[in-house]
PDB file of N, CA and C in Angstrom:
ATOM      1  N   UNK A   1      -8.627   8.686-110.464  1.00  0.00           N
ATOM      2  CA  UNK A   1      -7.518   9.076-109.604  1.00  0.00           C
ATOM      3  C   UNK A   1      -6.229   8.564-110.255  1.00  0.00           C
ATOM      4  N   UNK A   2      -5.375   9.144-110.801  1.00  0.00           N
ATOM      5  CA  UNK A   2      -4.286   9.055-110.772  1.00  0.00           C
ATOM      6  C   UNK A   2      -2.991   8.188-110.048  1.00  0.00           C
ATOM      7  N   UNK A   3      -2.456   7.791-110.711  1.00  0.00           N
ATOM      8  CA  UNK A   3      -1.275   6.959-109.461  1.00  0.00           C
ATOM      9  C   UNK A   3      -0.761   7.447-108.230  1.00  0.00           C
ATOM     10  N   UNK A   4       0.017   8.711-108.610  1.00  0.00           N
ATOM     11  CA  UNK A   4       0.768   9.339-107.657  1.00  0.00           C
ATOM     12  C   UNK A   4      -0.576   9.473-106.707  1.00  0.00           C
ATOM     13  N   UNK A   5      -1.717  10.315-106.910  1.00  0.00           N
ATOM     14  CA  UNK A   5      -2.600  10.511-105.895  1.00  0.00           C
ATOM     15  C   UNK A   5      -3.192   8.898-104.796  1.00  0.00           C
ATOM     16  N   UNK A   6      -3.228   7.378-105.771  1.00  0.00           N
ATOM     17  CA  UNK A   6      -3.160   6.083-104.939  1.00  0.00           C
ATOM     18  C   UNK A   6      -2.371   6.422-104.225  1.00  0.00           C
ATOM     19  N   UNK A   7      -0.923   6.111-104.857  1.00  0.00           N
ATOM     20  CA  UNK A   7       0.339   6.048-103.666  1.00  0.00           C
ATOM     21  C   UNK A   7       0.293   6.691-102.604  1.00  0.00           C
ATOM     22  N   UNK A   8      -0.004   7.799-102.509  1.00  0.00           N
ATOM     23  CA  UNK A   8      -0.458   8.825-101.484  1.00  0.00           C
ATOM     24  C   UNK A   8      -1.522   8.709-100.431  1.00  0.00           C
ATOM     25  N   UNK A   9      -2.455   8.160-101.249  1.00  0.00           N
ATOM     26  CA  UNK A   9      -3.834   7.729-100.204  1.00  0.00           C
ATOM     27  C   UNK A   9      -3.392   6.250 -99.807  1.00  0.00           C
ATOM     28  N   UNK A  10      -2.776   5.631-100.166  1.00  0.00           N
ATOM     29  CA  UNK A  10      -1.919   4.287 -99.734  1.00  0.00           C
ATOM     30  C   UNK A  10      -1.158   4.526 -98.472  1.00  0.00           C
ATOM     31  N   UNK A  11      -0.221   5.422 -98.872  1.00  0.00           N
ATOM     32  CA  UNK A  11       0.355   5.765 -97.754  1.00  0.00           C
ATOM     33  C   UNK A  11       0.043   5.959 -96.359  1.00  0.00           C
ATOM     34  N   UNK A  12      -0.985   7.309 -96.713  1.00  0.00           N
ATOM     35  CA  UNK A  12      -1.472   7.233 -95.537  1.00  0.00           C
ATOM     36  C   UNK A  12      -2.647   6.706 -94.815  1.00  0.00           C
ATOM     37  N   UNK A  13      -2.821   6.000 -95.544  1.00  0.00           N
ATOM     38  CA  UNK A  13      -3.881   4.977 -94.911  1.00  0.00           C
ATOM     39  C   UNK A  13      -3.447   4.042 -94.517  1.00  0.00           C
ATOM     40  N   UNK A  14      -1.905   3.650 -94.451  1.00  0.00           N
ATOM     41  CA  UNK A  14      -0.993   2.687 -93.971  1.00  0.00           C
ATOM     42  C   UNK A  14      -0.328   3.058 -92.930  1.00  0.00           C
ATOM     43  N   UNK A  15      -0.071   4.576 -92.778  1.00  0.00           N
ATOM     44  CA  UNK A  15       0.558   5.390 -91.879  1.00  0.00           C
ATOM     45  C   UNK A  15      -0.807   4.915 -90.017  1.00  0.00           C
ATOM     46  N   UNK A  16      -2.258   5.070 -90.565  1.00  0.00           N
ATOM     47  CA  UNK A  16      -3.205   4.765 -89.869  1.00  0.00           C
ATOM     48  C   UNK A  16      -2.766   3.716 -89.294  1.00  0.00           C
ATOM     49  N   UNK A  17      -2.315   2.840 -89.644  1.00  0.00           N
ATOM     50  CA  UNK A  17      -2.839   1.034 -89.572  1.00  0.00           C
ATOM     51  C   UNK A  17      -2.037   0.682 -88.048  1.00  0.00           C
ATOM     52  N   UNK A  18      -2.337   0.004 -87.197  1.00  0.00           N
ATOM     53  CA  UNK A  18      -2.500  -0.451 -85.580  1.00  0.00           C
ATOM     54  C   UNK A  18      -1.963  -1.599 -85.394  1.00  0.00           C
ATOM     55  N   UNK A  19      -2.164  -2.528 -86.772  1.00  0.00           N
ATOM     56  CA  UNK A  19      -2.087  -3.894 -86.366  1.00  0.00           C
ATOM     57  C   UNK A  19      -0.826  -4.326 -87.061  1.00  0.00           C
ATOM     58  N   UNK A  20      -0.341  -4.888 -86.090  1.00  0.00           N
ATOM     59  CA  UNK A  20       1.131  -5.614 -86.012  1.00  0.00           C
ATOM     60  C   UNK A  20       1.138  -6.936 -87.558  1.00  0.00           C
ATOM     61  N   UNK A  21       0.069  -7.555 -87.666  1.00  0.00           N
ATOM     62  CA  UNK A  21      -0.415  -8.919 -88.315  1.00  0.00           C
ATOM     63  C   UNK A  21      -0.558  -7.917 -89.992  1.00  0.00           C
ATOM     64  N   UNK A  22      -1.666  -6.861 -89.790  1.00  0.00           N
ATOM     65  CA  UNK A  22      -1.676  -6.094 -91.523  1.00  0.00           C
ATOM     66  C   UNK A  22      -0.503  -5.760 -91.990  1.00  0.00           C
ATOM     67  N   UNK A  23       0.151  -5.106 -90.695  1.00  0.00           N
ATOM     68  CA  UNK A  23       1.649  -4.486 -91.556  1.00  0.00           C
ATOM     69  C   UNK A  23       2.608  -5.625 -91.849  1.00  0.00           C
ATOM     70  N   UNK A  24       2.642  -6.632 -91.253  1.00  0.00           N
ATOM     71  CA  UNK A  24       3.401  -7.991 -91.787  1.00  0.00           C
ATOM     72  C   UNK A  24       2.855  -8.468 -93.148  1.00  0.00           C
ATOM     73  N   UNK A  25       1.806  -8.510 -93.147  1.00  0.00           N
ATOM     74  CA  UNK A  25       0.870  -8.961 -94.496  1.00  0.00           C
ATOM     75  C   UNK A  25       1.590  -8.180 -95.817  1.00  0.00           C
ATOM     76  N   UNK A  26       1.374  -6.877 -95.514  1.00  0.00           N
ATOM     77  CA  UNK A  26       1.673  -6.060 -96.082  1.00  0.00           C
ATOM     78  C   UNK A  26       3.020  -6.141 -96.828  1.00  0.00           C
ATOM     79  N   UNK A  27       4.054  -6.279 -95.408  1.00  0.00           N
ATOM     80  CA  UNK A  27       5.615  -6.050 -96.070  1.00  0.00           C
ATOM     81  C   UNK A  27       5.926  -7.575 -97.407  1.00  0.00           C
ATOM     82  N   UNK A  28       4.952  -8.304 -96.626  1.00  0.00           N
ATOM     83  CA  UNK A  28       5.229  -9.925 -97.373  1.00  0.00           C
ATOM     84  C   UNK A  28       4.928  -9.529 -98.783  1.00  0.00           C
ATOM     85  N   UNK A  29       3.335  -9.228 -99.329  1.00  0.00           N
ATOM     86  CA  UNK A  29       2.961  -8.900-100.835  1.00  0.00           C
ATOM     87  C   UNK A  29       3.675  -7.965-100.951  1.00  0.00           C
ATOM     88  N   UNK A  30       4.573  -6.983-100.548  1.00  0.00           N
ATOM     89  CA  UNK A  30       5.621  -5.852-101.382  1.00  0.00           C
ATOM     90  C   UNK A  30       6.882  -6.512-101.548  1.00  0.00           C
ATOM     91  N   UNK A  31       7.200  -7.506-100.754  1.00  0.00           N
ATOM     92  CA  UNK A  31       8.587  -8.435-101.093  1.00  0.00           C
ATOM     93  C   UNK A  31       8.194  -9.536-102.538  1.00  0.00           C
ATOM     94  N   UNK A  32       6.573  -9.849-102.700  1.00  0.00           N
ATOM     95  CA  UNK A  32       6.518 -10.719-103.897  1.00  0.00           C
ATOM     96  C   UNK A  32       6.355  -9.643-104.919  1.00  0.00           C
ATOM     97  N   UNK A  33       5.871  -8.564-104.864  1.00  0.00           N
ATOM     98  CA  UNK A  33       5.764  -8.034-106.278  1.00  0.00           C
ATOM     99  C   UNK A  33       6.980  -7.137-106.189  1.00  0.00           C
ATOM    100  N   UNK A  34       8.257  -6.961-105.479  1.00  0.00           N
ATOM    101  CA  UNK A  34       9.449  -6.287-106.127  1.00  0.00           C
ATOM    102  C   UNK A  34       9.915  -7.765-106.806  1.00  0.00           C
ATOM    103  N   UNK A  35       9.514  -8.550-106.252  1.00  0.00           N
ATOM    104  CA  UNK A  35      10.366 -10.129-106.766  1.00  0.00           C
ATOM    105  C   UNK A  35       9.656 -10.113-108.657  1.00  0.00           C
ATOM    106  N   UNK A  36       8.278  -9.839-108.439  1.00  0.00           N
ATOM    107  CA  UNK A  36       7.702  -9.768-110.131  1.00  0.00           C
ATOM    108  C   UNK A  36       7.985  -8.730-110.390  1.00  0.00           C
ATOM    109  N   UNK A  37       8.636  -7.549-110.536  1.00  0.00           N
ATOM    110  CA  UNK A  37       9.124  -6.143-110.930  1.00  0.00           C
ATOM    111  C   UNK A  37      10.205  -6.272-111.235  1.00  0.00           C
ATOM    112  N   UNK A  38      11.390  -7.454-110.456  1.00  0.00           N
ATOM    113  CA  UNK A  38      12.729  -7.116-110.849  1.00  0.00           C
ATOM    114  C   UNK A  38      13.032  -7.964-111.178  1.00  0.00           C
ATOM    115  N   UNK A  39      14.549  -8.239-111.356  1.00  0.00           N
ATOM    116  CA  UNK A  39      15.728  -9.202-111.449  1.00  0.00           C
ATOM    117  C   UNK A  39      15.579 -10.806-110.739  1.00  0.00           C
ATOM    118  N   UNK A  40      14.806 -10.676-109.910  1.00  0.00           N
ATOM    119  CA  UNK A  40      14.923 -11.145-108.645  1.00  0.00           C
ATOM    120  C   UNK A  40      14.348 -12.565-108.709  1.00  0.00           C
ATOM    121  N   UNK A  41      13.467 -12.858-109.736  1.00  0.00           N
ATOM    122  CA  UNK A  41      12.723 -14.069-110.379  1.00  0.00           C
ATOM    123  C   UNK A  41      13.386 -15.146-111.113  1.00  0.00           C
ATOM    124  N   UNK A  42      13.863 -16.191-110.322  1.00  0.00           N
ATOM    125  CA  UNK A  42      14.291 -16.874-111.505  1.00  0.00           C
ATOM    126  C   UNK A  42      13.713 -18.283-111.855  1.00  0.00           C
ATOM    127  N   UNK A  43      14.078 -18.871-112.452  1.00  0.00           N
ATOM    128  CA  UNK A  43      13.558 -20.185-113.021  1.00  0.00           C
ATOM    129  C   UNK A  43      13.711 -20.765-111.624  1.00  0.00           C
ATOM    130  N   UNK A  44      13.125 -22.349-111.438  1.00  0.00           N
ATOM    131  CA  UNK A  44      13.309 -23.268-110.599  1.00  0.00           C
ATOM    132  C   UNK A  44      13.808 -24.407-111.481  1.00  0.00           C
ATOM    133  N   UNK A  45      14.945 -25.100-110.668  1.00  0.00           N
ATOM    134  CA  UNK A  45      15.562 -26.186-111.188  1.00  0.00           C
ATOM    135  C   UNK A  45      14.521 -27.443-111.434  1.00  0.00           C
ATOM    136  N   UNK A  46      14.967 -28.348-112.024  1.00  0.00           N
ATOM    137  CA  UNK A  46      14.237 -29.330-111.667  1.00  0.00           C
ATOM    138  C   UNK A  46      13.854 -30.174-110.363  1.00  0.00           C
ATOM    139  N   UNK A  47      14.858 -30.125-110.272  1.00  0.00           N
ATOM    140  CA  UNK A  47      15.284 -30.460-108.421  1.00  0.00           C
ATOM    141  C   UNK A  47      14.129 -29.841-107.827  1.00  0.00           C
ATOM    142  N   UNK A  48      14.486 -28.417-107.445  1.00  0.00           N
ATOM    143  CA  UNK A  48      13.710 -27.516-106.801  1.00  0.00           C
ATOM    144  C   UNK A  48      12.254 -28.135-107.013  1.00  0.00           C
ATOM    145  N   UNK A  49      11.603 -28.089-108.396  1.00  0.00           N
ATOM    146  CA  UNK A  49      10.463 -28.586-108.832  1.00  0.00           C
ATOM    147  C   UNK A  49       9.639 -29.658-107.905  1.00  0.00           C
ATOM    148  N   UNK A  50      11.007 -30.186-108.138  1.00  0.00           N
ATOM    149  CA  UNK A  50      10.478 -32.355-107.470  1.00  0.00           C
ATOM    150  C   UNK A  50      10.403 -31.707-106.125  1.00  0.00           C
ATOM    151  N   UNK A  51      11.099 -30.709-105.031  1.00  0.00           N
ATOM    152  CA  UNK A  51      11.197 -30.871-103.974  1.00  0.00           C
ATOM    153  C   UNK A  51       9.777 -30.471-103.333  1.00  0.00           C
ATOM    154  N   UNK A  52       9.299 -29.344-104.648  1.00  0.00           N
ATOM    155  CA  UNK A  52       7.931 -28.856-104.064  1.00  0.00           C
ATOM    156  C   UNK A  52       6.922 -30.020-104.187  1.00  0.00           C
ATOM    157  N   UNK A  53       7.271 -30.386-105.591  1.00  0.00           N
ATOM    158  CA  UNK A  53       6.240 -31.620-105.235  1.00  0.00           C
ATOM    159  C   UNK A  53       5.677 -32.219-104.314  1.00  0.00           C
ATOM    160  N   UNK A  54       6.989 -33.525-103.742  1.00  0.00           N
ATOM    161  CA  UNK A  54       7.016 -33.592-102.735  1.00  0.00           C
ATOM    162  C   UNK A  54       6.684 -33.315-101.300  1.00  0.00           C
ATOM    163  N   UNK A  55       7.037 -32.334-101.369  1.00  0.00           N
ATOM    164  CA  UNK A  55       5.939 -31.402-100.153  1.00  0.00           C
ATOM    165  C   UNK A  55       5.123 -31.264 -99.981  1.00  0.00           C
ATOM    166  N   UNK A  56       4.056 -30.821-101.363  1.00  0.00           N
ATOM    167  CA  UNK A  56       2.782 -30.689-101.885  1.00  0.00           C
ATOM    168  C   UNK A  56       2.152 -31.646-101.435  1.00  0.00           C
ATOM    169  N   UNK A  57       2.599 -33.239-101.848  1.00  0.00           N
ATOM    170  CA  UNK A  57       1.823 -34.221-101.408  1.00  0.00           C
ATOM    171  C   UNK A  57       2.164 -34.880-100.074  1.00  0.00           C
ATOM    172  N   UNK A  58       2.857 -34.777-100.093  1.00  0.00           N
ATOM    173  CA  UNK A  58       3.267 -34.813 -98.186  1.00  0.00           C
ATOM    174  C   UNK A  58       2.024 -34.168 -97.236  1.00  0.00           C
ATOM    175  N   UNK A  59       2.222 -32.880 -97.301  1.00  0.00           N
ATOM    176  CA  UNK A  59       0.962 -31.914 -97.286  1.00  0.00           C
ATOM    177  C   UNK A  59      -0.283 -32.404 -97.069  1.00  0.00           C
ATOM    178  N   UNK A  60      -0.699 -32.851 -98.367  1.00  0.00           N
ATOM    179  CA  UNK A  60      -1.459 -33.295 -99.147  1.00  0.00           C
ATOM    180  C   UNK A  60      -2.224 -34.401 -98.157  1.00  0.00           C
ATOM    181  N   UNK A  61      -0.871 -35.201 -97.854  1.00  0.00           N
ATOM    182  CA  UNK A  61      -1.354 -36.896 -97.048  1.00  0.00           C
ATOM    183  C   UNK A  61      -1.539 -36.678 -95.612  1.00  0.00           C
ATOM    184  N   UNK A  62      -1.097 -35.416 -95.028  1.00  0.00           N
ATOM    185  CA  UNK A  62      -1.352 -35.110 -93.789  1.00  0.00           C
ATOM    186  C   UNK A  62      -2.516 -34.014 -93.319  1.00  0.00           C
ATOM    187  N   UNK A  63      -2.737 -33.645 -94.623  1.00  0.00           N
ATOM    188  CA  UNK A  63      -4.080 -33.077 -94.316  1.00  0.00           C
ATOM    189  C   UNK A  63      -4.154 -31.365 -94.029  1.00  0.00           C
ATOM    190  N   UNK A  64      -2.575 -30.987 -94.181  1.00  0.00           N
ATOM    191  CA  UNK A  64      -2.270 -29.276 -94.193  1.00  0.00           C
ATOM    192  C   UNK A  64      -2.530 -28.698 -95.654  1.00  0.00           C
ATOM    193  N   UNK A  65      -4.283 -28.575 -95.658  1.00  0.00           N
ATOM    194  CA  UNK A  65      -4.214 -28.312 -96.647  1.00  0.00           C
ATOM    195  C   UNK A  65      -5.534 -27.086 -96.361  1.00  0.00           C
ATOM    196  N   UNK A  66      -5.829 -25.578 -97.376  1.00  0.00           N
ATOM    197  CA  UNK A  66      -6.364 -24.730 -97.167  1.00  0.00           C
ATOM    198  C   UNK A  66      -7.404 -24.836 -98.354  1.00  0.00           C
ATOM    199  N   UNK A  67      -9.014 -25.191 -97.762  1.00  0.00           N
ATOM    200  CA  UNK A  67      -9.748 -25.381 -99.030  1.00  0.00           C
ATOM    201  C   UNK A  67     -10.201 -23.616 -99.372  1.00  0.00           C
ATOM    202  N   UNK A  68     -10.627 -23.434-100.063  1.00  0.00           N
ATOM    203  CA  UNK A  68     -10.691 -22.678-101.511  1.00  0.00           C
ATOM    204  C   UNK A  68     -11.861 -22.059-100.650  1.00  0.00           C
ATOM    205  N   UNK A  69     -12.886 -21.868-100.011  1.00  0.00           N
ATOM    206  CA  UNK A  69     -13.408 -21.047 -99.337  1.00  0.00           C
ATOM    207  C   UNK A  69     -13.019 -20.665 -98.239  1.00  0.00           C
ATOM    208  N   UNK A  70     -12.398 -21.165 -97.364  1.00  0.00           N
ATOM    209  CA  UNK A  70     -11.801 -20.891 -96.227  1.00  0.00           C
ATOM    210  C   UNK A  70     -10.679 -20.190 -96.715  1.00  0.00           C
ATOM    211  N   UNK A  71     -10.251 -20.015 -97.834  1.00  0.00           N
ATOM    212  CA  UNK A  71      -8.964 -19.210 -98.426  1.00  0.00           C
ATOM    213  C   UNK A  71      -9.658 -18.065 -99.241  1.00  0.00           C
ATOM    214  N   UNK A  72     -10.746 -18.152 -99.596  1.00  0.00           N
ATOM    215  CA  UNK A  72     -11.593 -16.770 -99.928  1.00  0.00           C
ATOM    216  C   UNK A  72     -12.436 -16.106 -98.846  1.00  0.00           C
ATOM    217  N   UNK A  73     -12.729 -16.578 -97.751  1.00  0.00           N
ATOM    218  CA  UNK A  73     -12.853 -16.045 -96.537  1.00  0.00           C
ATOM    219  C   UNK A  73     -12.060 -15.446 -96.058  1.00  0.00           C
ATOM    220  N   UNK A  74     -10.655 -15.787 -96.242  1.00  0.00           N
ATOM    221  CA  UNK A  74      -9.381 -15.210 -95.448  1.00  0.00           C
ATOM    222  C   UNK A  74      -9.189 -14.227 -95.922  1.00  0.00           C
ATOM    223  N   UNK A  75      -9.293 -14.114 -97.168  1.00  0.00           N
ATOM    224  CA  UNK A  75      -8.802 -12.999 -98.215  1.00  0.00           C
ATOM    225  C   UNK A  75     -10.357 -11.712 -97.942  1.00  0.00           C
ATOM    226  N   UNK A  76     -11.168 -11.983 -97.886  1.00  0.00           N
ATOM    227  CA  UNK A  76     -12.393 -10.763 -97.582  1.00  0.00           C
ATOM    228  C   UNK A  76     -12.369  -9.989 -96.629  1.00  0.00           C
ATOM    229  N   UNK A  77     -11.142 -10.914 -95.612  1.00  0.00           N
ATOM    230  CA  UNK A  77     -11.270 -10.289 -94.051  1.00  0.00           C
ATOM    231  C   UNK A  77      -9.859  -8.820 -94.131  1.00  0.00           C
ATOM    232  N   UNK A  78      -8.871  -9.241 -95.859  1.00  0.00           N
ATOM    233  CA  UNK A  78      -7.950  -8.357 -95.974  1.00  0.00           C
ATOM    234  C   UNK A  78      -8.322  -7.011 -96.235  1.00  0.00           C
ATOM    235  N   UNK A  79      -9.608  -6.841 -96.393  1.00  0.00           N
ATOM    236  CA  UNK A  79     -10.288  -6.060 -97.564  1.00  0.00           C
ATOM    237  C   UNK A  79     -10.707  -5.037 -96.489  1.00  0.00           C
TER     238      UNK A  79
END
């Protein structure tokens, strides 16, 4: 199948869709990959860097954290 013919069966198989939660899903991964398609990507400062860090292990020490099957579970249920 061809692209144009995806885009098309994309479409309307999106045109189908009911749920308030998929089409949010949805708009989110089309806002990260125009971000990897365009202009729109840029470096992170160092700053920026340390701040995620930070967070990360913050995170980290409080226990908001998503293990790796429960995050491949989540992802099967997109499918």
């Amino acid at each position: 199948m061809d692209l144009q013919s995806r885009k098309i069966e994309f479409v309307q198989e999106f045109l189908k869709l009911q749920s308030e939660e998929a089409i949010s899903r949805l708009e989110k991964l089309l806002k990260i990959e125009k971000k990897w398609d365009g202009d729109e990507l840029e470096p992170m400062t160092v700053k920026e860097l340390n701040e995620r860090i930070d967070k990360s292990m913050e995170d980290s020490k409080n226990g908001r954290l998503t293990e790796v099957n429960q995050l491949l579970a989540e992802i099967e249920k997109w499918t």
